[in-house]
Protein backbone atom coordinates (compact mmCIF):
# COMPACT_ATOMS: atom_id res chain seq x y z
CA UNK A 1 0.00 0.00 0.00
CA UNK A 2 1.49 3.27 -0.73
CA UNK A 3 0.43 7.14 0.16
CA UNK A 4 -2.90 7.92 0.10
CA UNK A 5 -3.96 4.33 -0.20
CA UNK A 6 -2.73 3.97 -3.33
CA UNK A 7 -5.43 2.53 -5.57
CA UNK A 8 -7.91 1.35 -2.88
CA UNK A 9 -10.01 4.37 -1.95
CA UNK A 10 -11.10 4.61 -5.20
CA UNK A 11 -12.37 1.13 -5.51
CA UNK A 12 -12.88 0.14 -2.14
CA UNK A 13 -16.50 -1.10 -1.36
CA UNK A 14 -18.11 2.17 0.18
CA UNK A 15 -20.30 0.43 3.21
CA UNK A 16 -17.47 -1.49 4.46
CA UNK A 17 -14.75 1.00 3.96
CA UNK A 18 -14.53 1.69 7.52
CA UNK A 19 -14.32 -1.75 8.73
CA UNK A 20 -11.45 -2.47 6.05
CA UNK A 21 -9.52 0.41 6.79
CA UNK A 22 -9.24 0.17 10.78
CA UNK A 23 -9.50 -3.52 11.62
CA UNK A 24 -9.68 -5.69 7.94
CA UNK A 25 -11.82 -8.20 10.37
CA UNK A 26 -14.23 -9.29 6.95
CA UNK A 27 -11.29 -11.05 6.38
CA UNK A 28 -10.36 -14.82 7.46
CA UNK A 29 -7.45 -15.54 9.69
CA UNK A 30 -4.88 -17.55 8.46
CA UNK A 31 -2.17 -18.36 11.62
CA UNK A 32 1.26 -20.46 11.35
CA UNK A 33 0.35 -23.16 13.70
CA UNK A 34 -1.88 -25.49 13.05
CA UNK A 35 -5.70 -24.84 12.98
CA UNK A 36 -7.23 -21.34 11.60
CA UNK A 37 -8.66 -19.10 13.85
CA UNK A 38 -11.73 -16.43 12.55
CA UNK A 39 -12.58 -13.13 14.00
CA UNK A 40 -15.69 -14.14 16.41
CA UNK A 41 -18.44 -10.81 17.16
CA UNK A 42 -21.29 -11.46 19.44
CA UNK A 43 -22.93 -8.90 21.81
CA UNK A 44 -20.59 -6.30 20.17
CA UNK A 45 -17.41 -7.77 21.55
CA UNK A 46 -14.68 -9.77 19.56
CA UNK A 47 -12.86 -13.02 19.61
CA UNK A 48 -11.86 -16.07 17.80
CA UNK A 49 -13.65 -18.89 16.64
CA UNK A 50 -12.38 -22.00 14.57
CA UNK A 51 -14.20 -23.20 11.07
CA UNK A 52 -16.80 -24.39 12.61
CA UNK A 53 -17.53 -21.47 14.85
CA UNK A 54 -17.01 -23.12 18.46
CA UNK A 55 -15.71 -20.27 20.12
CA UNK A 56 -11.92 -20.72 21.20
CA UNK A 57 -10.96 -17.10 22.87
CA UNK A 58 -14.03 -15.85 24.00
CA UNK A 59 -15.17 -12.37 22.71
CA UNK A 60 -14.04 -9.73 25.52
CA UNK A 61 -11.98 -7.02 23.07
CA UNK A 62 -13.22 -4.04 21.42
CA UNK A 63 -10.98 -4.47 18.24
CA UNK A 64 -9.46 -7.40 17.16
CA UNK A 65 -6.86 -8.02 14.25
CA UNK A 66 -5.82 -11.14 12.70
CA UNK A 67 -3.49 -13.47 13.72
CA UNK A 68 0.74 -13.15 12.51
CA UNK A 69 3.35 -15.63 13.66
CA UNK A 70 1.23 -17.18 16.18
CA UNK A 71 0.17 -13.60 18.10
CA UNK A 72 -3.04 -11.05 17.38
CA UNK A 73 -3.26 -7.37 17.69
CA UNK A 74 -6.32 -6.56 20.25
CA UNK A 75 -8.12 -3.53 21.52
CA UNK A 76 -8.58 -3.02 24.81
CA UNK A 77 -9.71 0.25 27.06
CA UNK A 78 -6.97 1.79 29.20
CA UNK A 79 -7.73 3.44 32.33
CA UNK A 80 -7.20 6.84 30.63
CA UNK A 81 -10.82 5.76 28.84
CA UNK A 82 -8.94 5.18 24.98
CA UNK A 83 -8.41 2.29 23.40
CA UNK A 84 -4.69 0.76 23.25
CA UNK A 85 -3.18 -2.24 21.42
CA UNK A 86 -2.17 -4.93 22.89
CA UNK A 87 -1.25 -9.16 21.74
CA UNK A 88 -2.53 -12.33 22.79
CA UNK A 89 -1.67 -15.61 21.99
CA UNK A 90 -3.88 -18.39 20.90
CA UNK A 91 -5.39 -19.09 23.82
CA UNK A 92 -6.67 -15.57 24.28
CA UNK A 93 -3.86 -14.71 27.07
CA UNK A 94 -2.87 -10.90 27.05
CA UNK A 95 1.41 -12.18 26.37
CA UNK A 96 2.10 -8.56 25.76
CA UNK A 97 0.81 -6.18 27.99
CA UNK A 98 2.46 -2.76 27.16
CA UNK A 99 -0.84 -0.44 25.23
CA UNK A 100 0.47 1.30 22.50
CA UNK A 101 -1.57 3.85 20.51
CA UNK A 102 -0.57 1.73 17.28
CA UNK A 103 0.81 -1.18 16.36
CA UNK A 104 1.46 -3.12 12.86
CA UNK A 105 1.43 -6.77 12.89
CA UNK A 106 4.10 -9.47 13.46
CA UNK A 107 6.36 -9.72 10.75
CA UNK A 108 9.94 -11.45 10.99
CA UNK A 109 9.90 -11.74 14.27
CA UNK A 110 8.93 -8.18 14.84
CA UNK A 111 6.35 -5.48 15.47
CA UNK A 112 6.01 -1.97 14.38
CA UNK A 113 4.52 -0.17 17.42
CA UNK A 114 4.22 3.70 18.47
CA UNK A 115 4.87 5.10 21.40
CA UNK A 116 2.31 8.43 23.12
CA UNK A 117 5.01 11.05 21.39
CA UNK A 118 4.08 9.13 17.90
CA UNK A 119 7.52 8.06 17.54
CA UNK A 120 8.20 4.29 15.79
CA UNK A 121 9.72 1.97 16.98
CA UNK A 122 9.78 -1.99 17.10
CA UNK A 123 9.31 -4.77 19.99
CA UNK A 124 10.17 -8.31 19.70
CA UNK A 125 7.68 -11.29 20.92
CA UNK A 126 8.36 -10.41 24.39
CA UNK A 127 7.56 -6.90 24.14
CA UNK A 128 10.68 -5.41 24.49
CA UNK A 129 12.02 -3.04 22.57
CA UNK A 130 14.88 -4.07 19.94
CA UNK A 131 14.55 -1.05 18.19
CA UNK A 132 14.07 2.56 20.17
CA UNK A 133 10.85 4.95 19.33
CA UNK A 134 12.52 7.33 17.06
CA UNK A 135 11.19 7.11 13.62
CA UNK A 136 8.18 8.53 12.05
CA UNK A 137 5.44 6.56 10.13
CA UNK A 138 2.57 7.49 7.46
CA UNK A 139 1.39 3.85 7.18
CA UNK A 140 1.93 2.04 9.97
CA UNK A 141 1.65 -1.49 8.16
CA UNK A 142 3.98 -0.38 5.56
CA UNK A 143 6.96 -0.42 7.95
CA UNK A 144 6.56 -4.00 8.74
CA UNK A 145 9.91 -6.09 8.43
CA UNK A 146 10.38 -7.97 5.07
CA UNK A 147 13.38 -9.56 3.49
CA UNK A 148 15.53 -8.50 6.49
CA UNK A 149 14.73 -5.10 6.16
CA UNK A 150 12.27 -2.34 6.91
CA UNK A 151 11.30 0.87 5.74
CA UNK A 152 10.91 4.04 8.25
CA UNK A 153 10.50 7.47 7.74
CA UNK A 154 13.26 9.68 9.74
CA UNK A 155 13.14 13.51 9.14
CA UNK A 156 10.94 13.56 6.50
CA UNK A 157 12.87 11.27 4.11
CA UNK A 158 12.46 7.31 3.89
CA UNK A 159 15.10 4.59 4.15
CA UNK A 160 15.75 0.99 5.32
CA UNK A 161 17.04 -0.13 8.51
CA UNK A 162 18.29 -3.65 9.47
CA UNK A 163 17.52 -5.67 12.41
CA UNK A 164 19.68 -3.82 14.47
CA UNK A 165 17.90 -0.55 14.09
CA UNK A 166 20.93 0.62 11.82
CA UNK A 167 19.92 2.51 8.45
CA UNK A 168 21.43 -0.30 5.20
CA UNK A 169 20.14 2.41 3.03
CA UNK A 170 20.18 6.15 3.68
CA UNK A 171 17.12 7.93 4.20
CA UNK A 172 16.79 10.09 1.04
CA UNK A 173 13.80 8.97 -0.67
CA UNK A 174 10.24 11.04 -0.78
CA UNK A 175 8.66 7.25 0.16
CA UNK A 176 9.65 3.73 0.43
CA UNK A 177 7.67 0.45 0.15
CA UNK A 178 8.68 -3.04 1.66
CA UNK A 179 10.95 -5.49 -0.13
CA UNK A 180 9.33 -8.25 -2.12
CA UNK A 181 11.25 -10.16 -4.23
CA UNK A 182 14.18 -8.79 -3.53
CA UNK A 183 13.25 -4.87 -5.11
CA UNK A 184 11.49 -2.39 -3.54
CA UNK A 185 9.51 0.83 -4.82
CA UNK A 186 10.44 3.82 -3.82
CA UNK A 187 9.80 7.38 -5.05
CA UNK A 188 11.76 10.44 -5.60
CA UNK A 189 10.35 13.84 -6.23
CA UNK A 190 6.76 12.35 -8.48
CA UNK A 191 8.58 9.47 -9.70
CA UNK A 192 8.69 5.41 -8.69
CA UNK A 193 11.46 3.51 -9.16
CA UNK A 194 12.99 0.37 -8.04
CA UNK A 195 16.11 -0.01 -6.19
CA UNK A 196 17.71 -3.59 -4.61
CA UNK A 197 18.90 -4.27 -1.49
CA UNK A 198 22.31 -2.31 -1.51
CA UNK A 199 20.55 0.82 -2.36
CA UNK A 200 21.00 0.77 -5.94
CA UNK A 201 18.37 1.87 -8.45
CA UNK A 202 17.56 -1.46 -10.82
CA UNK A 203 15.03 0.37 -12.77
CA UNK A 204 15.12 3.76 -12.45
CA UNK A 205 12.24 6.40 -11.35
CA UNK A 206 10.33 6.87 -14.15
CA UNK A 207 6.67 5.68 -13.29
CA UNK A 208 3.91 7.97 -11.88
CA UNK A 209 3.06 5.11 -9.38
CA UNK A 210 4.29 1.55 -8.77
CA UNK A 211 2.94 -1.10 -7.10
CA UNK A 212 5.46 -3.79 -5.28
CA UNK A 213 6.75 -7.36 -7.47
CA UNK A 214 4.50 -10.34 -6.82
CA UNK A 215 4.96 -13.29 -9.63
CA UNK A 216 8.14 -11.28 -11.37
CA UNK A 217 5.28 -8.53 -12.37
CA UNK A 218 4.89 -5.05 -11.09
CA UNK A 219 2.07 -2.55 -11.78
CA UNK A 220 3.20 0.77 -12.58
CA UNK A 221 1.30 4.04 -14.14
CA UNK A 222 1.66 6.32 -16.15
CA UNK A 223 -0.46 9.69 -16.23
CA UNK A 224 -1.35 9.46 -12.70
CA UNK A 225 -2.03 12.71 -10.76
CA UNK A 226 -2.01 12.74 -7.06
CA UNK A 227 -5.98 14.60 -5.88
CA UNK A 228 -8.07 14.06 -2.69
CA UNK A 229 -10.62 12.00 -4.94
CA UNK A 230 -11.94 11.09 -8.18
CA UNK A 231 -14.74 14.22 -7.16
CA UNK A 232 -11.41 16.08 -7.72
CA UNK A 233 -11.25 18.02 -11.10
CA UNK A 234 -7.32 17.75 -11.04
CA UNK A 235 -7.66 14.22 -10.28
CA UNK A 236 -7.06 11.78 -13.20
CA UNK A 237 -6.01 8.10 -12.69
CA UNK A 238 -3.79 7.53 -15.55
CA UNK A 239 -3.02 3.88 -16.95
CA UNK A 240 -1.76 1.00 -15.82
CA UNK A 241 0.65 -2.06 -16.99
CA UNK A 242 3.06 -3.93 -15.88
CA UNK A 243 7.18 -4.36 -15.84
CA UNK A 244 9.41 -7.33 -15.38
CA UNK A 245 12.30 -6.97 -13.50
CA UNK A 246 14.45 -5.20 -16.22
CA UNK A 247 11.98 -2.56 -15.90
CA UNK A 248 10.75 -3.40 -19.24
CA UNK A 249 6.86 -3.11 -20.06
CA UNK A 250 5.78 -6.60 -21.15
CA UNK A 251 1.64 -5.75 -20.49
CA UNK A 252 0.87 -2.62 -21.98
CA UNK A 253 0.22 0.43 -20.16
CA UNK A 254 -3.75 0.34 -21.04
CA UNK A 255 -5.95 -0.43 -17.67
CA UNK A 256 -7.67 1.80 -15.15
CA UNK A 257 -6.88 -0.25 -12.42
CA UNK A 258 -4.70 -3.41 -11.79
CA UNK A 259 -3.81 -5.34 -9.28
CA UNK A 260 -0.57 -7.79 -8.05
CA UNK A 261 -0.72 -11.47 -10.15
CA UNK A 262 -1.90 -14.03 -7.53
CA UNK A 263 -2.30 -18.01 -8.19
CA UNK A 264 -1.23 -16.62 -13.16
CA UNK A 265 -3.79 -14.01 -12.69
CA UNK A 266 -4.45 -10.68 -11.93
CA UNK A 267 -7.70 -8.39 -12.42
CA UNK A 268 -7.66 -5.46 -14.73
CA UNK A 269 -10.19 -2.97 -15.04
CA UNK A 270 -11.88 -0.75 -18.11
CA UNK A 271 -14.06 1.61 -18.05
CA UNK A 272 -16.11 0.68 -14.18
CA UNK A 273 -15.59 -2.89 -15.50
CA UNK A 274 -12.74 -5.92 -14.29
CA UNK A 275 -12.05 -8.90 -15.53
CA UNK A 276 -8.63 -11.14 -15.56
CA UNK A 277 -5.43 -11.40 -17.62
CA UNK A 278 -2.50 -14.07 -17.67
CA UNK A 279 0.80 -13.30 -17.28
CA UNK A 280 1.44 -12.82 -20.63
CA UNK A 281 -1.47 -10.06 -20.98
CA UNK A 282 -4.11 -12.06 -22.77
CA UNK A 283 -7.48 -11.32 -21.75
CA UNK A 284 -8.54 -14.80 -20.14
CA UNK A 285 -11.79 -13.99 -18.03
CA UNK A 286 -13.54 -10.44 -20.04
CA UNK A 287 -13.71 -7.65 -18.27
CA UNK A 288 -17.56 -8.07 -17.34
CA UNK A 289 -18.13 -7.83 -13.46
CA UNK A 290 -19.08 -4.21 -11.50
CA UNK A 291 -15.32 -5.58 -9.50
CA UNK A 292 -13.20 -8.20 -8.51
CA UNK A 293 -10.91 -9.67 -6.24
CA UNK A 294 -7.89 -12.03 -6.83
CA UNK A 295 -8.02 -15.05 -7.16
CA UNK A 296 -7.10 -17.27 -3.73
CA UNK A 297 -7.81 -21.30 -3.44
CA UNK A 298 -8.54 -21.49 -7.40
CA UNK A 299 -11.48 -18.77 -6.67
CA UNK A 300 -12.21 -15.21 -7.09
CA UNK A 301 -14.78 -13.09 -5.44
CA UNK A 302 -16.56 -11.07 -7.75
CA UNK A 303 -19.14 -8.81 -7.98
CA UNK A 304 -22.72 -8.22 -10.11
CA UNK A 305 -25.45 -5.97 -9.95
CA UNK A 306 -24.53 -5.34 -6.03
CA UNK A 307 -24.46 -8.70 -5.38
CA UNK A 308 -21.26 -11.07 -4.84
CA UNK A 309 -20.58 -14.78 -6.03
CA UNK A 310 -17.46 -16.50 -6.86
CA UNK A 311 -15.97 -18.08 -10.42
CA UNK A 312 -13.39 -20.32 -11.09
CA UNK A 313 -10.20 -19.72 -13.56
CA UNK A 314 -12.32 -20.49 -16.88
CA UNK A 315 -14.40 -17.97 -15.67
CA UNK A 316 -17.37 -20.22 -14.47
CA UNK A 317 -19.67 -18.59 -11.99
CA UNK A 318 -19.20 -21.81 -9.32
CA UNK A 319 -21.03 -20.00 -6.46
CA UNK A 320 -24.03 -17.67 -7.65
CA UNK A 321 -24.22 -14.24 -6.83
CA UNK A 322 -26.25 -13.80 -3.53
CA UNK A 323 -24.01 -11.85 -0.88
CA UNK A 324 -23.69 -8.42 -0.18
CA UNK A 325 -19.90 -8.49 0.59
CA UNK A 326 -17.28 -11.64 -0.14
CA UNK A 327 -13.76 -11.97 0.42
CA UNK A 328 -10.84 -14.33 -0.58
CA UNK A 329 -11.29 -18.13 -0.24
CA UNK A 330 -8.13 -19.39 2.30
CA UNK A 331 -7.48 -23.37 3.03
CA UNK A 332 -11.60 -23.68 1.61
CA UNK A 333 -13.37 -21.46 3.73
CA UNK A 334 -14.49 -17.51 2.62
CA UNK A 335 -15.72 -14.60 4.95
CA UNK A 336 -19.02 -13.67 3.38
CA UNK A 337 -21.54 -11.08 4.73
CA UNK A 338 -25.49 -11.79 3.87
CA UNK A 339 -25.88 -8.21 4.60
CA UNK A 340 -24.39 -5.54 6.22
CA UNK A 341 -24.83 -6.86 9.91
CA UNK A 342 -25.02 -11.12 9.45
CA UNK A 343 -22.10 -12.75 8.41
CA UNK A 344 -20.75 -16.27 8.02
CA UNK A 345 -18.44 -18.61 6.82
CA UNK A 346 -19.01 -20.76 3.63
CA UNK A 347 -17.27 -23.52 1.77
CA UNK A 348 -15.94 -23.89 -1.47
CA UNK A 349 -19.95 -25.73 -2.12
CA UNK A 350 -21.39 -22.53 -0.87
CA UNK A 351 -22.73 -24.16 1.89
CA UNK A 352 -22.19 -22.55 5.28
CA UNK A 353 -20.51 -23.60 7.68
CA UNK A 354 -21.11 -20.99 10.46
CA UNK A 355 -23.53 -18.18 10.32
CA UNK A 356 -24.25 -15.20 12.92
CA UNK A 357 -26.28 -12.45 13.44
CA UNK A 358 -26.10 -9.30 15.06
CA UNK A 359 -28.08 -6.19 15.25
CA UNK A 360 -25.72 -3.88 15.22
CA UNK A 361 -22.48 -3.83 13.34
CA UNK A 362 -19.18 -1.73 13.11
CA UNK A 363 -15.29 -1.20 13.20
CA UNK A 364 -15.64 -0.45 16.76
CA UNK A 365 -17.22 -3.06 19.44
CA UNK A 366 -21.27 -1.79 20.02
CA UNK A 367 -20.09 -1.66 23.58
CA UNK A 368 -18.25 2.18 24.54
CA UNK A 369 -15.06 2.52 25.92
CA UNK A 370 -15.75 3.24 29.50
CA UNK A 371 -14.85 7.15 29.87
């Protein structure tokens, strides 16, 4: 994800943009040990439940994120009367009890967390700090650690630091996006480029936006112009393709919108409609649903006349459209919401597994903060 949400706002589904942006709980937890674990809501407090939805940590947090190298991200009021962030383990046990205003995710072994002067810093699975509060942050979950390193923000320019806290590459870029195989975007002045681990530029700035390598393939624009929204009269999107890693263009620079290539596949969009190209750039499912997700367990989400099914990779509607909101397929189960306040779980049959309802439904628990 980049500044200013890169290409999400724009597309994200408008009665659920809240929920994505502060907690992403529509979405299934995947954890590293064995046995998933799914954000749980009843009475307007969160847990976990397993596939079948017998509770396992019993809903008592106000926020709850998913699950990263066996520890979750949870809400809970401090005696101030704000909510802090704190992690649990899988059995629901509070392992790390400092509250910190924000906090990103395990990742490597670490977690980006802020301190009450805003400063970043990152703690290790004990909750100690490895790495002081001293850096500043735009996007919390953008200076997770990957490949080794992560990106921070120090005096207003971006650069990488190392495990150690020690800068591998100089802060003296305008942003900086995490390593993914082995490059990372990064932008100086208006333009993305792509620079490797040592700090050297392998394809130079030259894009108007870039989107990070996933299957050898990058997205990158050209045209785009930075607005507050597409309500914006200065505000034009551009067009996107994508680059190899020589930085040449082997998919034309033609779409609206694109997104990373998951399982030889990525969706496209033209004019307000998506469908899916190949890796090559052919056109394999038309570009004939109102939008799309990628595909995840051989299925994609995708929507039609405000209703969401899922189709396969020939393009086969295998689960009708009948929800109001569906997400990605993981290990054969999908998040899928019947509408806006009664959710569930379904198989890869359609068939649910585990249903709820609630009356009330929101990023935040129902239940206040005690002031």
């Amino acid at each position: 994800m980049k500044p200013y949400f890169n290409q999400l706002i724009p597309n994200i589904r408008p009665a659920f943009l809240l929920v994505f942006l502060t907690t992403l709980m529509c979405f299934p937890v995947l954890s590293q040990e064995t046995g998933r674990l799914f954000i749980h809501l009843k009475n307007g407090l969160y847990g976990f439940a397993d596939a079948r939805g017998k509770v396992v940590i019993k809903p008592q947090f106000y926020i709850v994120e998913e699950f990263s190298e066996g520890l979750a991200r949870v809400a809970i009021c401090a005696k101030e009367g704000t909510l802090r962030w704190a992690f649990i383990d899988r059995t629901g046990s509070i392992v790390i009890k400092l509250h910190f205003p924000e906090t990103a995710a395990f990742s490597e072994g670490f977690a980006a967390v802020t301190d009450d002067k805003s400063r970043l810093g990152f703690i290790d699975r004990t909750g100690s700090y490895i790495i002081p509060p001293q850096f500043s942050s735009i996007i919390i979950s953008e200076n997770r650690f990957s490949e080794g390193l992560a990106a921070v923000q120090f005096q207003d320019k971006h650069g990488y630091i190392d495990k150690t806290g020690k800068f591998v590459i100089k802060p003296e870029f305008d942003y900086a996006s995490p390593f993914s195989e082995g490059l990372a975007d990064v932008k100086i002045g208006d333009k993305w480029g792509f620079m490797d681990k040592k700090g050297e530029f392998v394809i130079k700035p030259q894009f108007d936006r870039a989107d990070e390598f996933s299957e050898g393939l990058a997205g990158v624009n050209i045209g785009y112009v930075y607005a507050l929204n597409d309500q914006d009269p200065k505000y034009r999107k551009g067009k996107w393709g994508y680059i190899d890693k020589t930085g040449e263009v082997v998919i034309p620079v033609r779409y609206d919108f694109v997104n990373s290539f998951s399982e030889g596949l990525a969706v496209v969009g033209v004019d307000g409609k998506y469908g899916f190209i190949d890796r090559s750039g052919k056109l394999v499912i038309d570009t004939r649903f109102d939008y799309a997700e990628p595909f995840s367990d051989g299925l994609a989400a995708v929507e039609v006349d405000d209703k969401w099914g899922y189709i396969d990779k020939a393009g086969q509607m295998v689960i009708a459209p009948q929800f109001k909101e569906a997400y990605s397929f993981l290990d054969g189960i999908a998040w899928v919401y019947v509408d806006p306040f009664n959710a569930g779980r379904i198989n890869k049959a359609g068939k649910y597994v585990w249903r709820t309802y609630e009356k009330k439904r929101g990023a935040f628990a129902s239940k206040p903060c005690p002031r």
